[in-house]
C-alpha atoms as a PDB file:
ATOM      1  CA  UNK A   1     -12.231  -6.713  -1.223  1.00  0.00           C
ATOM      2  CA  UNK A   2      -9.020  -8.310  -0.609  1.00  0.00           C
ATOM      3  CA  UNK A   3      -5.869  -6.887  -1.831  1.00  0.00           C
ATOM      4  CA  UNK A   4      -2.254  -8.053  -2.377  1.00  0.00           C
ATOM      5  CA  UNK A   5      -0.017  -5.423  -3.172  1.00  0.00           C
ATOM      6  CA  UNK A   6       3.297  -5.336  -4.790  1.00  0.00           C
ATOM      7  CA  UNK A   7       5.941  -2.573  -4.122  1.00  0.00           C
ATOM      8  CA  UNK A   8       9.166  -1.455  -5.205  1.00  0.00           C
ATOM      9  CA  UNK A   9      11.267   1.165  -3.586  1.00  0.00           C
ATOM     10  CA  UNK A  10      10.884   0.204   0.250  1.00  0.00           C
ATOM     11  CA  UNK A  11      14.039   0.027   2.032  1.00  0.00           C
ATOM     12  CA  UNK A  12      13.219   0.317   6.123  1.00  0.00           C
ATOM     13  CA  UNK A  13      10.442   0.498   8.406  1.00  0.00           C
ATOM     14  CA  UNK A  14      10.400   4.218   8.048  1.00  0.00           C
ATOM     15  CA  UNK A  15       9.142   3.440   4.393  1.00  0.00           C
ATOM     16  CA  UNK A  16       6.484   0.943   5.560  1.00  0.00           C
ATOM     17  CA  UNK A  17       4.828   3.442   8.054  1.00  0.00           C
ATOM     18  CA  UNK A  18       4.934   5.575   5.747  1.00  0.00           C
ATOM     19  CA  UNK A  19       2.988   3.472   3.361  1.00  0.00           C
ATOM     20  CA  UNK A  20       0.917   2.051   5.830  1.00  0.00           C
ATOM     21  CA  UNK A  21      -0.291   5.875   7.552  1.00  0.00           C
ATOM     22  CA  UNK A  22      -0.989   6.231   3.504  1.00  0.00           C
ATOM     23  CA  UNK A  23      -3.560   3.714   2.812  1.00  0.00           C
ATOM     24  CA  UNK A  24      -5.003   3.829   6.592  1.00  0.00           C
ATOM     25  CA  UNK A  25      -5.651   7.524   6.037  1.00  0.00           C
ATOM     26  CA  UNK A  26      -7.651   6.604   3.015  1.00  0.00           C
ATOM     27  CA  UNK A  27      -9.323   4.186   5.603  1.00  0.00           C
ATOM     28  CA  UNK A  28      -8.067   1.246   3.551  1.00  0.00           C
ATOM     29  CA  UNK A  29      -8.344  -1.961   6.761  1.00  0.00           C
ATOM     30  CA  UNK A  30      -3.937  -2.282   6.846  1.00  0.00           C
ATOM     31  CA  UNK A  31      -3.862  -6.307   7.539  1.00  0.00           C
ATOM     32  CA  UNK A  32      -0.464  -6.650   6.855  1.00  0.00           C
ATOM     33  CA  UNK A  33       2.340  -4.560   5.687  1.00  0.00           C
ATOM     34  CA  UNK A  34       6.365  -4.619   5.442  1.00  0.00           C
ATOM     35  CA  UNK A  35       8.913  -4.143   3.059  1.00  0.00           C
ATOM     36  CA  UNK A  36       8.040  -5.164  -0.419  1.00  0.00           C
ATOM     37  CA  UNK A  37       4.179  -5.779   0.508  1.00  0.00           C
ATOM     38  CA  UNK A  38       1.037  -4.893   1.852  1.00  0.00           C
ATOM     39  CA  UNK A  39      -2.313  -6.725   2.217  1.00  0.00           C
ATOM     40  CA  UNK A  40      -5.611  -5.044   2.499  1.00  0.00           C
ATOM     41  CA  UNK A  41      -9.067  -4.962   2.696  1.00  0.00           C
ATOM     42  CA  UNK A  42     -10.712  -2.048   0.659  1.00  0.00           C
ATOM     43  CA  UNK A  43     -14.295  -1.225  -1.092  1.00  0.00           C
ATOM     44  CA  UNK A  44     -12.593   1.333  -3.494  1.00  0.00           C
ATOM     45  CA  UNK A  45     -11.173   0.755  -6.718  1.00  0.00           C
ATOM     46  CA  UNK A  46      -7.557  -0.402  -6.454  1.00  0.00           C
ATOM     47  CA  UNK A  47      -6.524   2.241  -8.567  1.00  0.00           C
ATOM     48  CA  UNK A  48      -7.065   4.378  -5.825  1.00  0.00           C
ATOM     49  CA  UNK A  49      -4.321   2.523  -3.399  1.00  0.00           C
ATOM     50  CA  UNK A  50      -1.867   2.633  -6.598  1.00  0.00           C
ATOM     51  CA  UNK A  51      -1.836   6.106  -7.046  1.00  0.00           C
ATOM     52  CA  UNK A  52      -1.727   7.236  -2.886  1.00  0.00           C
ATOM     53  CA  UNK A  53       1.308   4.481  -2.574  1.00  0.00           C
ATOM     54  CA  UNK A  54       2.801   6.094  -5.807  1.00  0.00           C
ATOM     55  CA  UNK A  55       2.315   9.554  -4.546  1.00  0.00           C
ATOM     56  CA  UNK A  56       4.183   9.159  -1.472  1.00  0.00           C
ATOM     57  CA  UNK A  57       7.531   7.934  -3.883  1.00  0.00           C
ATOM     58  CA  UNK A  58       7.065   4.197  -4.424  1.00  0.00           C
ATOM     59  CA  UNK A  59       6.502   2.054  -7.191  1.00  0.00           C
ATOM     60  CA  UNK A  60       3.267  -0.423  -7.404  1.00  0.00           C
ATOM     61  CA  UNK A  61       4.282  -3.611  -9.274  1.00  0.00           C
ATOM     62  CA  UNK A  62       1.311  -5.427  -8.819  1.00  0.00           C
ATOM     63  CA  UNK A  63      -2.126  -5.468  -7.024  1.00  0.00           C
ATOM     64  CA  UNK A  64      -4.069  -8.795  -7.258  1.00  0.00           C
END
């Protein structure tokens, strides 16, 4: 399933790696992420990708 994701705190590309090594070690497919965003594919439940970003010290406004 398709994913867009919604995030608050992200100030520099050192917070969208870190994001982005997040969800890829959870072997969520990364298609797309930068500052503000991410979009991915992922067969879990989306709670899943709300609580790894939110672990790692950002905020998850939305996932649709």
């Amino acid at each position: 399933m398709k994913y867009s994701i919604s995030i608050e705190g992200m100030g520099c590309m050192h917070c969208v790696k870190k994001v982005k090594d997040t969800l890829e070690n959870m072997n969520v497919k990364v298609i797309s992420c930068e500052i503000g965003s991410a979009q991915v594919e992922y067969d879990g439940k989306s709670e899943d990708i709300k609580s790894a970003i939110e672990n790692v010290g950002y905020k998850v406004k939305e996932i649709v």
